[in-house]
C-alpha atoms as a PDB file:
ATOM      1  CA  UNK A   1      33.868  87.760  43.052  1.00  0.00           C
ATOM      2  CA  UNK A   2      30.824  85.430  42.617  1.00  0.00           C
ATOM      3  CA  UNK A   3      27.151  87.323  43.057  1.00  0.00           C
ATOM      4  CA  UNK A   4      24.683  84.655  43.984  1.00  0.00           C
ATOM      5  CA  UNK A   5      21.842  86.195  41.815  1.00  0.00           C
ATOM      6  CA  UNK A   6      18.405  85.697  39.978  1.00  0.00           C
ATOM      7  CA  UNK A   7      17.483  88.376  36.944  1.00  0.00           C
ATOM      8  CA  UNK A   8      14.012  88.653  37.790  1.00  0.00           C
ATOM      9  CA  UNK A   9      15.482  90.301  41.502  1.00  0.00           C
ATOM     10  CA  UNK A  10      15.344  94.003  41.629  1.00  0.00           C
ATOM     11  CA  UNK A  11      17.861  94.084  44.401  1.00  0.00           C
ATOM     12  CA  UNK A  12      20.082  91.880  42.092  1.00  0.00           C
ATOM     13  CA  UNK A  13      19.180  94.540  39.345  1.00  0.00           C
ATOM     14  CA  UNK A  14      20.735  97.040  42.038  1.00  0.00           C
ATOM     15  CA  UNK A  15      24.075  95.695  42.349  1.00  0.00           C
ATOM     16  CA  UNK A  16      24.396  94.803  39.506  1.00  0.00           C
ATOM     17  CA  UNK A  17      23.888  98.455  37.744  1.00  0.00           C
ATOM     18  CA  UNK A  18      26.569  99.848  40.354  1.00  0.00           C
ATOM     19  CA  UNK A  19      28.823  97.388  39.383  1.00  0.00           C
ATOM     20  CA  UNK A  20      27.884  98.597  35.663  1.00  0.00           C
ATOM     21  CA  UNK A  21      28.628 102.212  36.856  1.00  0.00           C
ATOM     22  CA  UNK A  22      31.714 101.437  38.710  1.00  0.00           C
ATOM     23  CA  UNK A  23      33.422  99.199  35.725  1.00  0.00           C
ATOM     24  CA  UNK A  24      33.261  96.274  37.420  1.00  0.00           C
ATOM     25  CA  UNK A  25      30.917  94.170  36.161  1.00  0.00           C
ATOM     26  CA  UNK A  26      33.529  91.915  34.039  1.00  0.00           C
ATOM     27  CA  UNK A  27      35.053  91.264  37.954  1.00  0.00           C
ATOM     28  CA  UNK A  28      31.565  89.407  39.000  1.00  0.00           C
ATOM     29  CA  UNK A  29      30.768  85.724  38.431  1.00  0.00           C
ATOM     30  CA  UNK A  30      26.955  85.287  38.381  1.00  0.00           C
ATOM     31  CA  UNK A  31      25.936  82.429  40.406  1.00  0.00           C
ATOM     32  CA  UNK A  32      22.367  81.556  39.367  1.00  0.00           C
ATOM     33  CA  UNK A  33      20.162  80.515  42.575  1.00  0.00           C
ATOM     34  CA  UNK A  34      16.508  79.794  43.011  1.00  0.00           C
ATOM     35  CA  UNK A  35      15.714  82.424  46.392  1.00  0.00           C
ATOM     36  CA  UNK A  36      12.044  81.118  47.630  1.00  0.00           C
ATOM     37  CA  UNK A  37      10.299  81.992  50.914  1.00  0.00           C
ATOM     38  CA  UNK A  38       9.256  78.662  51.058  1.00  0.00           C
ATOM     39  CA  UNK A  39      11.970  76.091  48.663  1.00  0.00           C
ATOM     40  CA  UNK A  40      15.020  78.140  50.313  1.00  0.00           C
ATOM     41  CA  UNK A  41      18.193  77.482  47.722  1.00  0.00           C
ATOM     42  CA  UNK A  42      20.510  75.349  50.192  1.00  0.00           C
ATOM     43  CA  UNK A  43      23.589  76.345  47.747  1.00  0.00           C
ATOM     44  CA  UNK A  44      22.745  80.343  48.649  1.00  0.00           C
ATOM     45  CA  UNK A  45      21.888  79.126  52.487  1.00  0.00           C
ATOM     46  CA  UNK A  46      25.451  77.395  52.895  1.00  0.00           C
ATOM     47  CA  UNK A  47      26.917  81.447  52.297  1.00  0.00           C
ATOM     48  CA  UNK A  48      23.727  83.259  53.795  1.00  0.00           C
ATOM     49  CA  UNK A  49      21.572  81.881  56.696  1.00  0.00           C
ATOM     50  CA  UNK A  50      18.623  84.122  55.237  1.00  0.00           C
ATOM     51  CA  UNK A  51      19.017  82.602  51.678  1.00  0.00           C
ATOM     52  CA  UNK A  52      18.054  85.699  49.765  1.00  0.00           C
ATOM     53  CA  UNK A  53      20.096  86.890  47.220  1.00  0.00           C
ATOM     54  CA  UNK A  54      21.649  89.026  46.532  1.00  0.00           C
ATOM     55  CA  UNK A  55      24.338  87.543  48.156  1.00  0.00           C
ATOM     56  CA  UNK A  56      27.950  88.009  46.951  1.00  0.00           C
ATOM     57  CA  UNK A  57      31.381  86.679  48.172  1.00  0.00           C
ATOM     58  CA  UNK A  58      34.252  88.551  47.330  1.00  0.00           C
ATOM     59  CA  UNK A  59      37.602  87.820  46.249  1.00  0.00           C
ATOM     60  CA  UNK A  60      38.735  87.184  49.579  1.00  0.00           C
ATOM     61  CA  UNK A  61      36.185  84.811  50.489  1.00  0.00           C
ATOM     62  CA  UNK A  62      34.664  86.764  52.816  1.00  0.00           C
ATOM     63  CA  UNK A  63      30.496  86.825  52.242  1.00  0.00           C
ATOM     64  CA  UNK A  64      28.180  90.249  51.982  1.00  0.00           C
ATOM     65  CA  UNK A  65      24.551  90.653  52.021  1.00  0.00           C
ATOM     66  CA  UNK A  66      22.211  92.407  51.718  1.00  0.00           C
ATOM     67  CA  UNK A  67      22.271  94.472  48.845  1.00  0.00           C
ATOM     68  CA  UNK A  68      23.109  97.935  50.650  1.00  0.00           C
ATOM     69  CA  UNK A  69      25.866  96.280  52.166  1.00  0.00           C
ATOM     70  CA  UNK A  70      27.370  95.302  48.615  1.00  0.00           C
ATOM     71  CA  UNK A  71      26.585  98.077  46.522  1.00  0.00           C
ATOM     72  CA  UNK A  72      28.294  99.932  49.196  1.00  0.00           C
ATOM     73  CA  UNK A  73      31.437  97.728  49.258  1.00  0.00           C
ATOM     74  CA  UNK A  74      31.477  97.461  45.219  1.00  0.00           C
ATOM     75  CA  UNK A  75      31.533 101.575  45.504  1.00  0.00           C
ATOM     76  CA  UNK A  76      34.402 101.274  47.935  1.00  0.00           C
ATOM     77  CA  UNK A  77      35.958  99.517  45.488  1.00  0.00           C
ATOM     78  CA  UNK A  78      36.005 102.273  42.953  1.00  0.00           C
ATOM     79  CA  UNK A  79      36.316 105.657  43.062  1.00  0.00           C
ATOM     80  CA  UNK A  80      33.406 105.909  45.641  1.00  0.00           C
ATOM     81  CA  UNK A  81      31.424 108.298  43.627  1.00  0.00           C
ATOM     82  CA  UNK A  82      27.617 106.067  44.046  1.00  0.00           C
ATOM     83  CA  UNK A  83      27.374 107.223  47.498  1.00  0.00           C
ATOM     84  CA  UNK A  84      28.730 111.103  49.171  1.00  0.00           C
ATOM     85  CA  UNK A  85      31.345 110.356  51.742  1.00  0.00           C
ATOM     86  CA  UNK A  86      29.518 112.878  54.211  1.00  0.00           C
ATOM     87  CA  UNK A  87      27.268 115.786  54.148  1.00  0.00           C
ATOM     88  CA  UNK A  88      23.837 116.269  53.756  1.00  0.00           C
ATOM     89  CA  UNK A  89      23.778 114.677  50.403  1.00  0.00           C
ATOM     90  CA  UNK A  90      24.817 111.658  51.835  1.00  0.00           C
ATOM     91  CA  UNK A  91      21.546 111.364  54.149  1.00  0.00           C
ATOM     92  CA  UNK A  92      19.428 112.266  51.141  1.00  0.00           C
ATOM     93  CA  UNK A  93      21.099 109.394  48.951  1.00  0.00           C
ATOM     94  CA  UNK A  94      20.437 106.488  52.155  1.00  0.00           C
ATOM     95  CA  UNK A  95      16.993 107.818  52.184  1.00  0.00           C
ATOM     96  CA  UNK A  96      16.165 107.796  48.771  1.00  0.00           C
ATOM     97  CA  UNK A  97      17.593 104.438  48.911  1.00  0.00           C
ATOM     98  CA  UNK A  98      15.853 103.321  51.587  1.00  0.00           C
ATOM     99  CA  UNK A  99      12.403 104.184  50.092  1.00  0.00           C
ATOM    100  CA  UNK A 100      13.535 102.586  47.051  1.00  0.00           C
ATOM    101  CA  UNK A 101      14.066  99.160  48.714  1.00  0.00           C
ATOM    102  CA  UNK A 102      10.856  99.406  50.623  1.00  0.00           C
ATOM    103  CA  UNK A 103       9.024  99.874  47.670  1.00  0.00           C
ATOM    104  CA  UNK A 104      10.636  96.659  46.331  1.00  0.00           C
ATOM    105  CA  UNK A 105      10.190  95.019  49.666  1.00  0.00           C
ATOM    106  CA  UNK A 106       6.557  95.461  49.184  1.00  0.00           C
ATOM    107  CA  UNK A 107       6.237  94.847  45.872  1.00  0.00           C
ATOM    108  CA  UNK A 108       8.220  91.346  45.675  1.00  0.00           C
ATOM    109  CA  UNK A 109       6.254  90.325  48.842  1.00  0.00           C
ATOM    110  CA  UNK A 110       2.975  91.105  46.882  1.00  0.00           C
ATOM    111  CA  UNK A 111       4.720  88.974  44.232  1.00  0.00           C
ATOM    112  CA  UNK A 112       5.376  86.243  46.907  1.00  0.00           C
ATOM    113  CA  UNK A 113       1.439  86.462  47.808  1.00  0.00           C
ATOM    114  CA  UNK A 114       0.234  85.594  44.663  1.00  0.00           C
ATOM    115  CA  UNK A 115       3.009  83.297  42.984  1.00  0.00           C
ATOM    116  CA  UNK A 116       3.687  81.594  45.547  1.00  0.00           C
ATOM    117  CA  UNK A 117       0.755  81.141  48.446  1.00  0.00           C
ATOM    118  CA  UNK A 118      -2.129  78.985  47.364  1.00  0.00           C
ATOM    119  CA  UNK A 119      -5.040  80.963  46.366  1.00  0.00           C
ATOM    120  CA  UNK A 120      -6.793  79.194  49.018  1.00  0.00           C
ATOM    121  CA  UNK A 121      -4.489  80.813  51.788  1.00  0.00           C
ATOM    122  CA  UNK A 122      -3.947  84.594  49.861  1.00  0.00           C
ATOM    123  CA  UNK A 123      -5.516  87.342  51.895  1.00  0.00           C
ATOM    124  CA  UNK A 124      -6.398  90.206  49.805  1.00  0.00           C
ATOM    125  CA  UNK A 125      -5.931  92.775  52.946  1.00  0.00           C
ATOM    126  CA  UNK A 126      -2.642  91.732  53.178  1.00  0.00           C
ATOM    127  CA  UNK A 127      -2.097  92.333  49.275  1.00  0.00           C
ATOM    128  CA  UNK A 128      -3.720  95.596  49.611  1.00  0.00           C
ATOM    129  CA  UNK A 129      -0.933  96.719  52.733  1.00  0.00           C
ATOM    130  CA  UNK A 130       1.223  96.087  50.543  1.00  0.00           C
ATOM    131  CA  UNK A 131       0.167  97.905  47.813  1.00  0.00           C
ATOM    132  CA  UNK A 132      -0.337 100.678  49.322  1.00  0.00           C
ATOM    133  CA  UNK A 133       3.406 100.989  50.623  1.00  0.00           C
ATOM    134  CA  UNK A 134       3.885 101.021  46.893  1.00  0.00           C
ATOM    135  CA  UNK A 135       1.665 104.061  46.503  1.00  0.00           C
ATOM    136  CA  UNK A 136       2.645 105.951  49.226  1.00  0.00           C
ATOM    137  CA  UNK A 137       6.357 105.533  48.117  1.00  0.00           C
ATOM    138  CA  UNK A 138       5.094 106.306  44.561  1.00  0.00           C
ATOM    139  CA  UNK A 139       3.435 109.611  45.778  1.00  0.00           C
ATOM    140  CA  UNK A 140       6.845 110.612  48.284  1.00  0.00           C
ATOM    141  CA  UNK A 141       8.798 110.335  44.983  1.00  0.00           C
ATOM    142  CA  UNK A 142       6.360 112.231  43.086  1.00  0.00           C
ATOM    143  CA  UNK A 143       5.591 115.148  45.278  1.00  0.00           C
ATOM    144  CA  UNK A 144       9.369 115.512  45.201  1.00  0.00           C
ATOM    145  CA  UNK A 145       9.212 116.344  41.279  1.00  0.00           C
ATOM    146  CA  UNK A 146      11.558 112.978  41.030  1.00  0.00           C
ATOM    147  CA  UNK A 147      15.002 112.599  41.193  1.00  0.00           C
ATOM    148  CA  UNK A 148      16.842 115.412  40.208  1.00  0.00           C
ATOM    149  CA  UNK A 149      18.428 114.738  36.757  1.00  0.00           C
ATOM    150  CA  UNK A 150      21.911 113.971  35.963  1.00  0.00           C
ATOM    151  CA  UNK A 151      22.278 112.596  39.630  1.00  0.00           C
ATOM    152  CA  UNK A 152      23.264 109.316  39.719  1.00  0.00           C
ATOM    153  CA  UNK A 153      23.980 107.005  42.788  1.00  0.00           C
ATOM    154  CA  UNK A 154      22.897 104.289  45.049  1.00  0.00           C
ATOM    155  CA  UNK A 155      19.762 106.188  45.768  1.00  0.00           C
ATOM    156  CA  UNK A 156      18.512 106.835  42.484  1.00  0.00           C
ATOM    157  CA  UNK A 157      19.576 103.407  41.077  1.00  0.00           C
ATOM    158  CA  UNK A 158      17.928 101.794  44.008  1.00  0.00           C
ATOM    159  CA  UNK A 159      14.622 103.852  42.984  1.00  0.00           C
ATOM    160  CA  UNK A 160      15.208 103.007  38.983  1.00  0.00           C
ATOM    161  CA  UNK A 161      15.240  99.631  39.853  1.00  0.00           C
ATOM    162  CA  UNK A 162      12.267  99.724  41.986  1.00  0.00           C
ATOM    163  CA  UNK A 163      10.522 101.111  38.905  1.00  0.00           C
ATOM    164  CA  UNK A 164      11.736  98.899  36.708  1.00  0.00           C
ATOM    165  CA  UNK A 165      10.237  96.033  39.034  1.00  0.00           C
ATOM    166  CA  UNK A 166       6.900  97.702  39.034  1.00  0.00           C
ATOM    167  CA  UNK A 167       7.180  98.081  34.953  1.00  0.00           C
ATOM    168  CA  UNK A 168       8.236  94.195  35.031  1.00  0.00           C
ATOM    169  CA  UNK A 169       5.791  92.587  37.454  1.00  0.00           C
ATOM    170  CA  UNK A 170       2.907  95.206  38.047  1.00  0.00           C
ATOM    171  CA  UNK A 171       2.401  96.375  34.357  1.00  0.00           C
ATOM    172  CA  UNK A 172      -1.229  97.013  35.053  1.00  0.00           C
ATOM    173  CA  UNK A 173      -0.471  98.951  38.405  1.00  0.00           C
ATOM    174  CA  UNK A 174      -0.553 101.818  35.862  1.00  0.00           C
ATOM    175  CA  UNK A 175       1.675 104.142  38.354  1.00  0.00           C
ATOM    176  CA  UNK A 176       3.140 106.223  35.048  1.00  0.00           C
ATOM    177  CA  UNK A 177      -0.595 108.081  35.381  1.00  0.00           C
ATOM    178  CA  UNK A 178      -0.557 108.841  38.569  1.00  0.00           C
ATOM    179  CA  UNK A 179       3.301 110.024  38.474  1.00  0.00           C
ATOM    180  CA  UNK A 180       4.306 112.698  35.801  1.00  0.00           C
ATOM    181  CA  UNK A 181       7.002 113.611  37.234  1.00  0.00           C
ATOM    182  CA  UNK A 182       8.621 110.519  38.430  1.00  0.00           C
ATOM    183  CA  UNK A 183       7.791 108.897  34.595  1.00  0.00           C
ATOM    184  CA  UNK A 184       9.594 111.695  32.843  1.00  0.00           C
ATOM    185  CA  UNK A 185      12.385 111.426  35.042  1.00  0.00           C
ATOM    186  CA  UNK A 186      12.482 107.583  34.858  1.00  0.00           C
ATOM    187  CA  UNK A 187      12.550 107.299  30.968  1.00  0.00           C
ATOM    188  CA  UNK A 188      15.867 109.473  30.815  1.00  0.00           C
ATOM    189  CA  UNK A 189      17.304 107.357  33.237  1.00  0.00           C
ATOM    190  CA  UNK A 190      16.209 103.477  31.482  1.00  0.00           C
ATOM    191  CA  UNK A 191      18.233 104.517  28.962  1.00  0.00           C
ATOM    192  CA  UNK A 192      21.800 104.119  30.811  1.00  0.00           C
ATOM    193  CA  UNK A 193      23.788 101.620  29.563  1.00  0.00           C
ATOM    194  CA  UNK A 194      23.816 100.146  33.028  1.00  0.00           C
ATOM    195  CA  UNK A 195      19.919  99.943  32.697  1.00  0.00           C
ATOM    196  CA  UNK A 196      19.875  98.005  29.357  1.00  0.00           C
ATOM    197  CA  UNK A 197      22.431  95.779  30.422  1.00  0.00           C
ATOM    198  CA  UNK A 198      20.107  94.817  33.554  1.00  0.00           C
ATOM    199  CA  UNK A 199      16.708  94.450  32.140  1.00  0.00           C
ATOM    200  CA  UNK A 200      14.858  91.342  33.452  1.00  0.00           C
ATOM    201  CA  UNK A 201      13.439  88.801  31.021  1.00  0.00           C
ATOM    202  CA  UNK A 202      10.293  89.513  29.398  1.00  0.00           C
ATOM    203  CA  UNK A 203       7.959  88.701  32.374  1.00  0.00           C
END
């Protein structure tokens, strides 16, 4: 399988820890690509009209994105254990996931604002929206007490990578303060193997 990808993505990070947690990482072929809002990556384009990674194409040729859809095909590849078949857990895994990618949503679209608009054309108001997602997802996560330990699927890798983004990119954000909880749970789970083996370059 070949995983169109960038290391600096936290929804490449994603997929790429399930694939850790599933064993099968060695299966994937990293394809580097360039994904810009503005300079789109024609080689990622020609396999996904939106040209964001992460987009993979599996052994059959056939082409997934985004990256619920693959970590949920890579599970169904294993033993399935990343997400509950049915049952309440199930909805509680999707959710956590899904405030896990909004959080990243926001925060690589803050990224976006200030990387790669012109100062001239940034509007702080806009920056703040988006910040603010960020918080409110931060708070949602904390008023939960975090995670609860020892779980681990698509929804709580989803939200370790969102962290990790935050600790990459928005180092002075300074959301370990405001977030006990969420911190404490968040240093047990960096230390996964799948974690290490994910880390972005030193930003």
């Amino acid at each position: 399988m070949k995983l169109f990808h960038a290391a600096t993505s936290p929804f490449v990070r994603k997929c790429l820890v399930c694939a850790h947690e599933l064993g099968l990482r060695e299966r994937l072929e990293l394809v580097p690509a360039a994904a810009h809002p503005v300079n789109r990556d024609r080689a990622v384009v020609a396999h996904n009209p939106l040209g964001k990674i992460p987009t993979l194409i599996t052994d059959s040729g056939t082409v997934l994105y985004d990256s619920r859809v693959i970590c949920e095909y890579l599970n169904s590849l294993s033993d399935g254990h990343l997400l509950p078949d049915e049952g309440p857990l199930r909805w509680s895994v999707l959710v956590d996931q899904a405030l896990a990618d909004g959080l990243m949503d926001a925060a690589v679209l803050t990224r976006y604002e200030n990387a790669a608009r012109p100062e001239t054309l940034r509007w702080a108001d806009w920056t703040a929206g988006q910040l603010d997602k960020v918080s409110c997802g931060l708070a949602e996560l904390e008023r939960r007490g975090g995670p609860a330990a020892g779980r681990v699927d698509i929804g709580t890798i989803a939200i370790g990578c969102a962290l990790g983004y935050l600790d990459f990119r928005f180092a002075s954000f300074g959301w370990r303060e405001k977030c006990p909880k969420t911190a404490q749970w968040f240093e047990n789970f960096a230390k996964r193997e799948s974690m290490h083996a994910t880390q972005p370059p030193a930003a």
